[in-house]
N, C-alpha and C. Protein backbone atom coordinates (compact mmCIF):
# COMPACT_ATOMS: atom_id res chain seq x y z
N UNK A 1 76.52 93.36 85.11
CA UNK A 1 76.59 92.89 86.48
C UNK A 1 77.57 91.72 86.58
N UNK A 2 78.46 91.65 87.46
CA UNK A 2 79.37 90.45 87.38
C UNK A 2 78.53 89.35 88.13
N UNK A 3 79.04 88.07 87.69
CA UNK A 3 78.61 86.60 87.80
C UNK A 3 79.22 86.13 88.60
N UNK A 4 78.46 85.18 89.07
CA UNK A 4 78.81 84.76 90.97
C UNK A 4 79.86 83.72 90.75
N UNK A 5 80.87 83.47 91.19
CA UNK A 5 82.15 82.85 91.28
C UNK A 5 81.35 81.07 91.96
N UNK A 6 82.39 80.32 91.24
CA UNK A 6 81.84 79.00 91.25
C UNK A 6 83.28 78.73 92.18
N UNK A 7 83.01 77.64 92.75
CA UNK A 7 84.04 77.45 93.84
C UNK A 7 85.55 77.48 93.63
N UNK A 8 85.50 76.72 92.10
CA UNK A 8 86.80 76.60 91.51
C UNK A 8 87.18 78.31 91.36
N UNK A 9 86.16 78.68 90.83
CA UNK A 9 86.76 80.61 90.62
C UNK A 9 87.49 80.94 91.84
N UNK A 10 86.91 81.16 93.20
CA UNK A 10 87.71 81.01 94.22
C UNK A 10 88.62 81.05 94.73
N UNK A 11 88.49 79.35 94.01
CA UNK A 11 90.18 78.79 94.92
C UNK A 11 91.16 79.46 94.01
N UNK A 12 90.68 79.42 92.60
CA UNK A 12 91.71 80.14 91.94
C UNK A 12 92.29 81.69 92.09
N UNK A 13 91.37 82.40 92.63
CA UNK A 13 91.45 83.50 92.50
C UNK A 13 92.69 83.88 93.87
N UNK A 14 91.67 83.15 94.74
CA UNK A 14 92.87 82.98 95.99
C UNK A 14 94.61 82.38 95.69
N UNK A 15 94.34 81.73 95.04
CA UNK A 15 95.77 81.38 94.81
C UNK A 15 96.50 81.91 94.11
N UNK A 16 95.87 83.11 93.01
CA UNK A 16 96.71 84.04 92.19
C UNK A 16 97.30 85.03 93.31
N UNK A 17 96.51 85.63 93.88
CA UNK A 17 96.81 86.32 95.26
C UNK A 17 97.72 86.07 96.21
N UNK A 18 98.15 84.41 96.52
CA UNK A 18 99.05 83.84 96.97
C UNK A 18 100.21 84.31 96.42
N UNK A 19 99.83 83.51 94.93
CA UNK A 19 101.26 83.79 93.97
C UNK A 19 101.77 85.17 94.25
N UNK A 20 100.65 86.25 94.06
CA UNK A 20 101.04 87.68 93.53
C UNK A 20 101.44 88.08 94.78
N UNK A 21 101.37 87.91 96.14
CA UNK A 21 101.81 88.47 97.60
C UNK A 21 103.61 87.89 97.49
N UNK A 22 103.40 86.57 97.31
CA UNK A 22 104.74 86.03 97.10
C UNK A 22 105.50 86.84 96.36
N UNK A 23 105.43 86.78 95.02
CA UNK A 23 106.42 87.68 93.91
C UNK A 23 106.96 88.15 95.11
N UNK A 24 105.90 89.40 95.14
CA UNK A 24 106.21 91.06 96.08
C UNK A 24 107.09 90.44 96.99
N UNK A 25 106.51 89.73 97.95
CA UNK A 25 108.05 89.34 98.88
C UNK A 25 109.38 88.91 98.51
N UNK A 26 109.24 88.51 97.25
CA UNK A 26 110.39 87.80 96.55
C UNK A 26 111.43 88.69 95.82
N UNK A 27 110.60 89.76 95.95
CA UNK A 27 110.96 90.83 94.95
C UNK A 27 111.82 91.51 96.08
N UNK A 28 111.30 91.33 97.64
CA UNK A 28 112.00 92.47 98.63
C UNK A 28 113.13 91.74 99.20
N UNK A 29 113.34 90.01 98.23
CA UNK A 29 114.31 89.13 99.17
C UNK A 29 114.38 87.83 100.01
N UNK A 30 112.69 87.94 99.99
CA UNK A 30 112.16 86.45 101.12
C UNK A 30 111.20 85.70 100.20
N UNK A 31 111.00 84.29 100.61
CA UNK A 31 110.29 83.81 99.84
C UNK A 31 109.50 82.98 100.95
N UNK A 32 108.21 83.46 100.72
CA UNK A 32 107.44 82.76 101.95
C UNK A 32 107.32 81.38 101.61
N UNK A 33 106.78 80.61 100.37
CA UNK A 33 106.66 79.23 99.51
C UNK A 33 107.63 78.79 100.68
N UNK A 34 108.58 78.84 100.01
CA UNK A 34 109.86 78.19 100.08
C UNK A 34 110.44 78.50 101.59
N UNK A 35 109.99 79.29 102.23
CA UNK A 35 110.22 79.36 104.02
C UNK A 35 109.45 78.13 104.53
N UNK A 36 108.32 78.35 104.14
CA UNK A 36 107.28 77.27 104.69
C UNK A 36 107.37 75.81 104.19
N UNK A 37 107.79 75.76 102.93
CA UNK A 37 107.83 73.88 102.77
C UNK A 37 108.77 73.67 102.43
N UNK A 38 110.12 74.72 102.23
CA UNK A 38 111.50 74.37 102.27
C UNK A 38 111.81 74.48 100.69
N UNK A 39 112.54 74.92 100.03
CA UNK A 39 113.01 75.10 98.82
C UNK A 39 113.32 73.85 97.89
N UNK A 40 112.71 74.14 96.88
CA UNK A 40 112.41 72.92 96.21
C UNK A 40 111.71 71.89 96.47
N UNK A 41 110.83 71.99 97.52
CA UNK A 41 110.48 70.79 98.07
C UNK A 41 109.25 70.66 97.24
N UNK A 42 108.67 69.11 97.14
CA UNK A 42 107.42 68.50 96.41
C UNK A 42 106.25 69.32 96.99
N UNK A 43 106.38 69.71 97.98
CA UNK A 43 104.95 70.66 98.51
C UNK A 43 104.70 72.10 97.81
N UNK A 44 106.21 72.88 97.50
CA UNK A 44 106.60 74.23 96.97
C UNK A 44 106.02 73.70 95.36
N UNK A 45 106.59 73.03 95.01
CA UNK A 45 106.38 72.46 93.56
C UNK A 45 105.15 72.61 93.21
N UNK A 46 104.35 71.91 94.20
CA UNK A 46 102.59 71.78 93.99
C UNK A 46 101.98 73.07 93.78
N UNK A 47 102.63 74.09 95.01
CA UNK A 47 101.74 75.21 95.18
C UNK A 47 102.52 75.99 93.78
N UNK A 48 103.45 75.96 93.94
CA UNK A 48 104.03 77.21 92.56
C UNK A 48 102.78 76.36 91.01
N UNK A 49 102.39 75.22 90.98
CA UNK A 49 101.85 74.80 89.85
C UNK A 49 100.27 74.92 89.46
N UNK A 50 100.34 74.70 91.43
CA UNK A 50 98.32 75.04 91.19
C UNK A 50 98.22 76.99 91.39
N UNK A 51 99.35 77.70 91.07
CA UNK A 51 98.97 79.17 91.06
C UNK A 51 99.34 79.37 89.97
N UNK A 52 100.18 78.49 89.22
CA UNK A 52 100.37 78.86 87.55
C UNK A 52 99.60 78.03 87.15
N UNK A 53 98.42 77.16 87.24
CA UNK A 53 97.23 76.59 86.66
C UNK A 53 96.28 77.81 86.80
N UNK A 54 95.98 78.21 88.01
CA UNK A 54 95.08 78.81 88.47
C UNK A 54 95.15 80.28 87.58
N UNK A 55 96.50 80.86 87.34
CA UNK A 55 96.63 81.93 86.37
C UNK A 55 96.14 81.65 84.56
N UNK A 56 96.27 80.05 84.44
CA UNK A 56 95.62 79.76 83.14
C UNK A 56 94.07 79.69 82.87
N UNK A 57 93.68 79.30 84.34
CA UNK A 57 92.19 79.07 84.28
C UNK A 57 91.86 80.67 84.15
N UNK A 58 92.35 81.77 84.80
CA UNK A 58 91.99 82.96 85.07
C UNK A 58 91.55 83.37 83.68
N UNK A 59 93.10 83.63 82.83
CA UNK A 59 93.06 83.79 81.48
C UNK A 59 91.77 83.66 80.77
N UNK A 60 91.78 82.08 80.98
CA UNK A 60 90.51 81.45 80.22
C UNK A 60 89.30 81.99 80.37
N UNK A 61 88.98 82.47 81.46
CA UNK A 61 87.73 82.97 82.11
C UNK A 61 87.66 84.28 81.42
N UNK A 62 88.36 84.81 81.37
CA UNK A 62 88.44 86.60 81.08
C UNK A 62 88.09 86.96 79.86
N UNK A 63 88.58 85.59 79.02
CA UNK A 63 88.24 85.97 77.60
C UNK A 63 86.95 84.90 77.05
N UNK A 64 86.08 84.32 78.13
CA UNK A 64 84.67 83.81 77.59
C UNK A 64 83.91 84.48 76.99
C-alpha cells in the first residue's frame, strides 16, 4: 500500500512536475521559467534549484 506523502513529499513532487512540463516546453522552443521571471534572473535560479533539489530528495525517497 503506498504511504501518505508528508508535505515536503508534495511540494517536491509538484515541483518535479514543474521542472518536467518545462523541459517539454523547452524542448518545443519556449521556456515558461524564464518567460515569467526573465532569463537568468535570481527568481529562475531559485526555481531551476528547488526542482533539482526536489529531484534529489525524490531519488532519496525511492530508494528507502
Amino acid at each position: 500500500m503506498a504511504q501518505k506523502l508528508s508535505t515536503l513529499g508534495w511540494i517536491t513532487r509538484i515541483l518535479i512536475v514543474i521542472g518536467a512540463l518545462n523541459w517539454g516546453l523547452v524542448s518545443l522552443g519556449y521556456n515558461l521559467v524564464d518567460s515569467l521571471f526573465g532569463a537568468g534572473s535570481i527568481i529562475a535560479t531559485i526555481v531551476y534549484a528547488l526542482v533539482g533539489l526536489s529531484g534529489i530528495w525524490e531519488l532519496i525517497e525511492l530508494f528507502k
